[in-house]
PDB file of N, CA and C in Angstrom:
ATOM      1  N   UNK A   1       0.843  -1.178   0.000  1.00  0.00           N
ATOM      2  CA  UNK A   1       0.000   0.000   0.000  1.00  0.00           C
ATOM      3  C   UNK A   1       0.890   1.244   0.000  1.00  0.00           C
ATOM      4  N   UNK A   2       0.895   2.357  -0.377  1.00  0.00           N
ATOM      5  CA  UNK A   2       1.172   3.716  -1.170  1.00  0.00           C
ATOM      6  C   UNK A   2       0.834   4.726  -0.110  1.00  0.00           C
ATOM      7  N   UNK A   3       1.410   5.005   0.586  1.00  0.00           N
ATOM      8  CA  UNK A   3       0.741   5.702   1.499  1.00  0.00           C
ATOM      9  C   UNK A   3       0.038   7.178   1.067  1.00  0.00           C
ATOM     10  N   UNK A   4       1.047   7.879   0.243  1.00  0.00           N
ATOM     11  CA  UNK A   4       0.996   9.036  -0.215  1.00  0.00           C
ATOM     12  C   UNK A   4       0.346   9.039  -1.499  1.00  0.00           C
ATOM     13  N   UNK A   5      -0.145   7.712  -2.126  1.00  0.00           N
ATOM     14  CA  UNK A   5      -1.377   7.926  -2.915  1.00  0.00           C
ATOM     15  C   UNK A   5      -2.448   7.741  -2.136  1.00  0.00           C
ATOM     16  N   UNK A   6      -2.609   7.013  -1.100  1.00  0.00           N
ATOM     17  CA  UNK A   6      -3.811   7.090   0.158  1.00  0.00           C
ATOM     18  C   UNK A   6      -4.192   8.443   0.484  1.00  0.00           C
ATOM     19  N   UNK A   7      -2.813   9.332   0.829  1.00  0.00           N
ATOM     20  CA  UNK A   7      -3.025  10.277   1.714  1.00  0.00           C
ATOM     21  C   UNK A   7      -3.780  11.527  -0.055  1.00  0.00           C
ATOM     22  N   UNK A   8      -2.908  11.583  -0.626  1.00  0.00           N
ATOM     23  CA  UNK A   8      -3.874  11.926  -2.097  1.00  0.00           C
ATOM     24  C   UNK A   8      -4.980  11.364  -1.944  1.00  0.00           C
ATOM     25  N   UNK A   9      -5.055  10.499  -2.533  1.00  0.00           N
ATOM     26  CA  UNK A   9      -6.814  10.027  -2.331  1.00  0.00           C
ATOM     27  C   UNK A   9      -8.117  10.963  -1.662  1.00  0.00           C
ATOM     28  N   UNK A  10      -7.408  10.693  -0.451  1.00  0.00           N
ATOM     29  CA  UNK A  10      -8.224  11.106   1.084  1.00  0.00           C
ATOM     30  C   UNK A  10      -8.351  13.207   0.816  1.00  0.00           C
ATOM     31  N   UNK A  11      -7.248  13.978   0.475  1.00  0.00           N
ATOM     32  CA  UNK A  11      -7.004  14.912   0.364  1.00  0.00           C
ATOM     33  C   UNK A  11      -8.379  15.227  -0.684  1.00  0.00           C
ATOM     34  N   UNK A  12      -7.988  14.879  -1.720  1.00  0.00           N
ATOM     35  CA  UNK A  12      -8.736  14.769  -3.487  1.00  0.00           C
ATOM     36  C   UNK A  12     -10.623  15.075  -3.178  1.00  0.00           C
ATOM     37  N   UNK A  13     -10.848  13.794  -2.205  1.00  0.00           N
ATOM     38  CA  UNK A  13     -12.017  13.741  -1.974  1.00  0.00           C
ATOM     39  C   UNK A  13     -12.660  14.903  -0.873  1.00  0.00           C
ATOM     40  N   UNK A  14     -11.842  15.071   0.150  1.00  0.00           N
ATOM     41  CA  UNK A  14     -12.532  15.805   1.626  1.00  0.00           C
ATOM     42  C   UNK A  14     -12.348  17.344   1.171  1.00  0.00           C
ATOM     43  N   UNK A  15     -11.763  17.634   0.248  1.00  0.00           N
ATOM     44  CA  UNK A  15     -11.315  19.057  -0.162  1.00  0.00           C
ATOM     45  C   UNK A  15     -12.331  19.456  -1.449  1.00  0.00           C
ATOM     46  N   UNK A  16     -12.849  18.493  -2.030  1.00  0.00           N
ATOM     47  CA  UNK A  16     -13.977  18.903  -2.445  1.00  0.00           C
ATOM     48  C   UNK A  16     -15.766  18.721  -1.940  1.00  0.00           C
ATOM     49  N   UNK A  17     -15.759  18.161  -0.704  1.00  0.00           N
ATOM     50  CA  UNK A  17     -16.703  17.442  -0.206  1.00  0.00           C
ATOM     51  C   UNK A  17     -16.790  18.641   1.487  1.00  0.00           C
ATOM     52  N   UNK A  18     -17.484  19.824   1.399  1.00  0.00           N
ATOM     53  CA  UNK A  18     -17.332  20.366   2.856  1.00  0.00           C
ATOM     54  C   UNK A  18     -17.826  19.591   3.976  1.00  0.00           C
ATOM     55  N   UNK A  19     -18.989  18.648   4.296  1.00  0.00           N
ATOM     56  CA  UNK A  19     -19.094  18.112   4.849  1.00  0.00           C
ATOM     57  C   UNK A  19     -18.226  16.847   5.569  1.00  0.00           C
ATOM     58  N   UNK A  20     -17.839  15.942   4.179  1.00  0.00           N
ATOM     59  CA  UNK A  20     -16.975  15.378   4.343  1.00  0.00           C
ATOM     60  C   UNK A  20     -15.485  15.990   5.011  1.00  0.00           C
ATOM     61  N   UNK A  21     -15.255  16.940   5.088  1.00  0.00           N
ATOM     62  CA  UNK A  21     -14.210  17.898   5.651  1.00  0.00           C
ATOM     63  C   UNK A  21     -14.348  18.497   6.661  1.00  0.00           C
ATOM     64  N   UNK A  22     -15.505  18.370   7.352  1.00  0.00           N
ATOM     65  CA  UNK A  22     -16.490  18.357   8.349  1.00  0.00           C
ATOM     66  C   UNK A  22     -15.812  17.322   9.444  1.00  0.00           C
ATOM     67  N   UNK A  23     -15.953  16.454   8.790  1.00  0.00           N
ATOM     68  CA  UNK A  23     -16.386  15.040   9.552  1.00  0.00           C
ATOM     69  C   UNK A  23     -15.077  14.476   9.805  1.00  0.00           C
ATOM     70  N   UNK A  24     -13.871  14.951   8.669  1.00  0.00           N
ATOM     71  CA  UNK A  24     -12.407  15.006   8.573  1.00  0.00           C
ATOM     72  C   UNK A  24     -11.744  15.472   9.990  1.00  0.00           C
ATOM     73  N   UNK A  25     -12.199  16.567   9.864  1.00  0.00           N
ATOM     74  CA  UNK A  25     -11.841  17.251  11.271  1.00  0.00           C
ATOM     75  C   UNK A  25     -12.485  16.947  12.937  1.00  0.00           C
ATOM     76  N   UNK A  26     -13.236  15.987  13.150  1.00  0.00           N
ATOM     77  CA  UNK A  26     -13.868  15.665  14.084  1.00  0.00           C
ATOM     78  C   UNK A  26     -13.393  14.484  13.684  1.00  0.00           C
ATOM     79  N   UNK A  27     -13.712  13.625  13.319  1.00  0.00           N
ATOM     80  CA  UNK A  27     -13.094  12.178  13.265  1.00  0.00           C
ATOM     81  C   UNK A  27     -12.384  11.705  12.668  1.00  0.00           C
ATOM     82  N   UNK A  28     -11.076  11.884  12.275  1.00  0.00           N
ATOM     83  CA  UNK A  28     -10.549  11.878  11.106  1.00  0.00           C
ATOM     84  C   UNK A  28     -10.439  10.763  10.905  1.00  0.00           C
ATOM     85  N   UNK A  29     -10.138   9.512  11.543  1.00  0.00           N
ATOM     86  CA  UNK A  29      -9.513   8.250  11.759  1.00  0.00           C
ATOM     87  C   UNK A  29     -10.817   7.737  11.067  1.00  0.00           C
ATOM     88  N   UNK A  30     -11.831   8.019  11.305  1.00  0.00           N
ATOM     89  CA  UNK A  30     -13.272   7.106  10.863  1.00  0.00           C
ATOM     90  C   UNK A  30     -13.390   7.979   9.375  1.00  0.00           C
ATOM     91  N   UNK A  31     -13.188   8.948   9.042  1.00  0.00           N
ATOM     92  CA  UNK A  31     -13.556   9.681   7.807  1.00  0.00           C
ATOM     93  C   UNK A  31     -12.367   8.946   7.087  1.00  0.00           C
ATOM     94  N   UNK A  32     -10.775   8.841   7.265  1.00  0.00           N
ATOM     95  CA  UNK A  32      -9.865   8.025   6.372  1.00  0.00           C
ATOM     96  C   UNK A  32     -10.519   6.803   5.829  1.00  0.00           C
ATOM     97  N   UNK A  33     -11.037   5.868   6.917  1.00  0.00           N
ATOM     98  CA  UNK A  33     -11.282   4.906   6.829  1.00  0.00           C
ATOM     99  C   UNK A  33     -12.754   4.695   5.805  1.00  0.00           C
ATOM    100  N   UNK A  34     -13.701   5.511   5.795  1.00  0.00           N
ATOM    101  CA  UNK A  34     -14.705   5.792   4.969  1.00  0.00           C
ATOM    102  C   UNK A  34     -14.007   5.922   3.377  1.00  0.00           C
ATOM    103  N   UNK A  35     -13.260   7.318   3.530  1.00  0.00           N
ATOM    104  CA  UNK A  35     -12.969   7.563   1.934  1.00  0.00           C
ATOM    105  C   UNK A  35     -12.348   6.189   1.451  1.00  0.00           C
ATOM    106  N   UNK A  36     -11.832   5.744   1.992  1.00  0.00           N
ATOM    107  CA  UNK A  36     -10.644   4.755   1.202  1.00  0.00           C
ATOM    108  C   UNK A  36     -11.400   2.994   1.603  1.00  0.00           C
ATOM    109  N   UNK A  37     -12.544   3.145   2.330  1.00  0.00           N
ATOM    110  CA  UNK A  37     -13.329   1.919   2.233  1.00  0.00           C
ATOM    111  C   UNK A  37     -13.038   0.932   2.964  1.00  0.00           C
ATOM    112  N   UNK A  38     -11.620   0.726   3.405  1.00  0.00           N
ATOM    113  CA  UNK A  38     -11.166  -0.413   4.247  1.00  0.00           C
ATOM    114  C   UNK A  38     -10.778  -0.045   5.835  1.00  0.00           C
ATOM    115  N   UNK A  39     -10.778  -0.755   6.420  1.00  0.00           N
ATOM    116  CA  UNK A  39     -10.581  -0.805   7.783  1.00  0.00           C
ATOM    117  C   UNK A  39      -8.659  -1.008   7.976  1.00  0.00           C
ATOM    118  N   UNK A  40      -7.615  -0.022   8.507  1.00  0.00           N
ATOM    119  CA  UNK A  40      -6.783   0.170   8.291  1.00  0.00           C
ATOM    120  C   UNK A  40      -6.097  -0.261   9.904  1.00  0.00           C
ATOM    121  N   UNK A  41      -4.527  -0.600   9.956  1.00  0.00           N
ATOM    122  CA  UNK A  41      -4.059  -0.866  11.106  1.00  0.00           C
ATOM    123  C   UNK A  41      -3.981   0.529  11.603  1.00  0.00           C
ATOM    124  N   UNK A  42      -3.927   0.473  13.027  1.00  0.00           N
ATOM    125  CA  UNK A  42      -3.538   1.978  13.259  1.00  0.00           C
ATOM    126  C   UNK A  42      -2.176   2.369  13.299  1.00  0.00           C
ATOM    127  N   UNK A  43      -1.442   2.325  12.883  1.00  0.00           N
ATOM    128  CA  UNK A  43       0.195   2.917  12.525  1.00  0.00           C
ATOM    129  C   UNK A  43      -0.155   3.555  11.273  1.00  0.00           C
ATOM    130  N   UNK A  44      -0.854   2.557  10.447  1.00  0.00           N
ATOM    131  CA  UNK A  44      -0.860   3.129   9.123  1.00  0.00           C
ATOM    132  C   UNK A  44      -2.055   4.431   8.801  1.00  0.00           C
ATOM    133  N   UNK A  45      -2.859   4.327   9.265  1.00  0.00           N
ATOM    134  CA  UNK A  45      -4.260   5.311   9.391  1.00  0.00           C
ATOM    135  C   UNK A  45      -3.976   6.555  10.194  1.00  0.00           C
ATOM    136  N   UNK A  46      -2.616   6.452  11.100  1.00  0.00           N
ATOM    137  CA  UNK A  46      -2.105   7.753  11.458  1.00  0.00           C
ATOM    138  C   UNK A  46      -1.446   8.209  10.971  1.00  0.00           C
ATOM    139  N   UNK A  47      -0.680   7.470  10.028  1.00  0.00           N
ATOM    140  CA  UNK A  47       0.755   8.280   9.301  1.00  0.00           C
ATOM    141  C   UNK A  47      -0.560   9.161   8.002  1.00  0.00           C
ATOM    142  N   UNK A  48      -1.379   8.183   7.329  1.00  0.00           N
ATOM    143  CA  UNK A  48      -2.466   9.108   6.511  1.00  0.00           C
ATOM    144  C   UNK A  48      -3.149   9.918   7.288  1.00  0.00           C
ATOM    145  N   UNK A  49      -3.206  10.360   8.542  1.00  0.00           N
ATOM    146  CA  UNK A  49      -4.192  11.055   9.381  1.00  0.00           C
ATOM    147  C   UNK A  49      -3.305  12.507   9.257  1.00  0.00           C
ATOM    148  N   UNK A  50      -2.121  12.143   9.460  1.00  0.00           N
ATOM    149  CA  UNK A  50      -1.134  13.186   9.721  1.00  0.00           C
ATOM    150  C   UNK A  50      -0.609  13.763   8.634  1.00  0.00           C
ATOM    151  N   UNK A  51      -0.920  13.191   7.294  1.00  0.00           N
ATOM    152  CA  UNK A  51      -0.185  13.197   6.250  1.00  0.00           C
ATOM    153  C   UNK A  51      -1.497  13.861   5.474  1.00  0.00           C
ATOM    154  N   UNK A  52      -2.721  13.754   5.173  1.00  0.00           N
ATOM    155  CA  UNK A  52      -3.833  14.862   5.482  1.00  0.00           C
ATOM    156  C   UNK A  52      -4.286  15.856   5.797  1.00  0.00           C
ATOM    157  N   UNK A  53      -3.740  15.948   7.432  1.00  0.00           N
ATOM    158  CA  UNK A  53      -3.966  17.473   8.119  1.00  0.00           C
ATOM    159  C   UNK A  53      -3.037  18.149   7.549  1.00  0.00           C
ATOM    160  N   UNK A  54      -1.429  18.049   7.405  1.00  0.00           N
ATOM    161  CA  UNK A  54      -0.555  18.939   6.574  1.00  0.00           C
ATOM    162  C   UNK A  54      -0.909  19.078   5.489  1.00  0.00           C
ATOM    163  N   UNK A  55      -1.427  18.042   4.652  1.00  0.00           N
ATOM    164  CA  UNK A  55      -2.061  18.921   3.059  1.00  0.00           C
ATOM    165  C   UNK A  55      -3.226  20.053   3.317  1.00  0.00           C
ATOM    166  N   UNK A  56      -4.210  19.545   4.192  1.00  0.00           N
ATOM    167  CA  UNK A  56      -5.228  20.491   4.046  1.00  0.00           C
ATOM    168  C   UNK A  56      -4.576  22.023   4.014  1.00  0.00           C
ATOM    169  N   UNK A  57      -4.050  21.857   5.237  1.00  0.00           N
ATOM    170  CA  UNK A  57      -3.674  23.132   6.068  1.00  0.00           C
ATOM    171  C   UNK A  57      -2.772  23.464   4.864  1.00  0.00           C
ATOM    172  N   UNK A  58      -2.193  23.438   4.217  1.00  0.00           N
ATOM    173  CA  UNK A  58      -1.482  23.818   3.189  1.00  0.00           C
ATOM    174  C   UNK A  58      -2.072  24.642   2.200  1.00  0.00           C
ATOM    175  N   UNK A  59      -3.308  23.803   1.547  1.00  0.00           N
ATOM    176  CA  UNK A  59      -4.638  23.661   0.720  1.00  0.00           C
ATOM    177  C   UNK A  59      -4.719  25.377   1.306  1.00  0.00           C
ATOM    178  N   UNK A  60      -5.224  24.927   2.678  1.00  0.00           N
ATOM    179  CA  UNK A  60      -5.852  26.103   3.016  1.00  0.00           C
ATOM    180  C   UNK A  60      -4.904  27.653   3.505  1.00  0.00           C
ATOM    181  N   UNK A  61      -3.891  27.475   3.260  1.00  0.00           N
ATOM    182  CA  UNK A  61      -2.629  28.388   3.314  1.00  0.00           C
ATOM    183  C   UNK A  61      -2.323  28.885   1.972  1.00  0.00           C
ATOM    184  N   UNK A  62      -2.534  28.029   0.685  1.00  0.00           N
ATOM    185  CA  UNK A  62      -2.169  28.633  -0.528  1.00  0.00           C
ATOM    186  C   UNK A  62      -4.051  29.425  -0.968  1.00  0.00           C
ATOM    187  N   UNK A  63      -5.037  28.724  -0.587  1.00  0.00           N
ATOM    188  CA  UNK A  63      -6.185  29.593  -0.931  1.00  0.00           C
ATOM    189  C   UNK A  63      -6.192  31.020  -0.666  1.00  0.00           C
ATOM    190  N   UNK A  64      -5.872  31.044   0.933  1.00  0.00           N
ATOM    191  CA  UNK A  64      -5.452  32.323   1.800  1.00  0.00           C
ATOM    192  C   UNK A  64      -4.473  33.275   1.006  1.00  0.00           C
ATOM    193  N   UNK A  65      -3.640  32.843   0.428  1.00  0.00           N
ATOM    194  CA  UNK A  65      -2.555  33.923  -0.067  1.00  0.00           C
ATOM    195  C   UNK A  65      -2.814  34.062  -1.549  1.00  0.00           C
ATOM    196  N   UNK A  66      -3.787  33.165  -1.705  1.00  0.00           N
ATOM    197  CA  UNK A  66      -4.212  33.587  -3.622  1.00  0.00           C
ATOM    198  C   UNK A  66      -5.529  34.726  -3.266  1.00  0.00           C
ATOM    199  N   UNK A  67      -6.080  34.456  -2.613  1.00  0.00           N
ATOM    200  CA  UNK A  67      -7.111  35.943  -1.757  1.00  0.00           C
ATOM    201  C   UNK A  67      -6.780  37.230  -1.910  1.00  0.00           C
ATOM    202  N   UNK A  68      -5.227  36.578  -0.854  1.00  0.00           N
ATOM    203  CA  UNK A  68      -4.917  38.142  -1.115  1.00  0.00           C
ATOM    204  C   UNK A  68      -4.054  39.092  -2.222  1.00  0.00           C
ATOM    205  N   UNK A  69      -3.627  38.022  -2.693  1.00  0.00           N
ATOM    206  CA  UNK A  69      -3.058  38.672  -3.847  1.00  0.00           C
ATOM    207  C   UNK A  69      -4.219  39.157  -4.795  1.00  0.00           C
ATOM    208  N   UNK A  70      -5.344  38.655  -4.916  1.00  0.00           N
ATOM    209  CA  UNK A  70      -6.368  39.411  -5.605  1.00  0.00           C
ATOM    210  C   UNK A  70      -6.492  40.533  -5.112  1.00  0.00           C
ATOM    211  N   UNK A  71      -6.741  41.389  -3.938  1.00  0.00           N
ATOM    212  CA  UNK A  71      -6.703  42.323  -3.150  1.00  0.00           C
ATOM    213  C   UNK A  71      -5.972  43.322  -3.558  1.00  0.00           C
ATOM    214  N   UNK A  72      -4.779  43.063  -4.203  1.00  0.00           N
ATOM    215  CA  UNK A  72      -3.684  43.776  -4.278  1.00  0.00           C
ATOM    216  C   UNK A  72      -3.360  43.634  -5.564  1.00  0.00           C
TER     217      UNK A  72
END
């Protein structure tokens, strides 16, 4: 298993899905496990848990600064 096509995967889907990004952020461990369908060990469902929250937050760090460059 690919972790970092998992953690893509998971990103791909919850970043277009607000609810689902919702549910990301309150449960993330049960929302991984939803997008990607299988029931995962937990070593591995945290390294994608963790490997997730840094994309979003990223996601949501480059939206933020394309904002403001419209502004300006």
């Amino acid at each position: 298993m690919d972790i970092k096509e998992q953690i893509t995967q998971v990103v791909d889907k919850i970043t277009k899905d607000e609810k689902l990004l919702e549910q990301f952020q309150k449960e993330p461990v049960k929302t991984v496990e939803k997008v990607l369908g299988v029931k995962l060990p937990a070593d591995v469902v945290d390294k994608i848990v963790a490997g997730v929250k840094g994309k979003v937050s990223l996601n949501k760090a480059g939206a933020a600064v394309s904002a403001l460059k419209k502004l300006f």
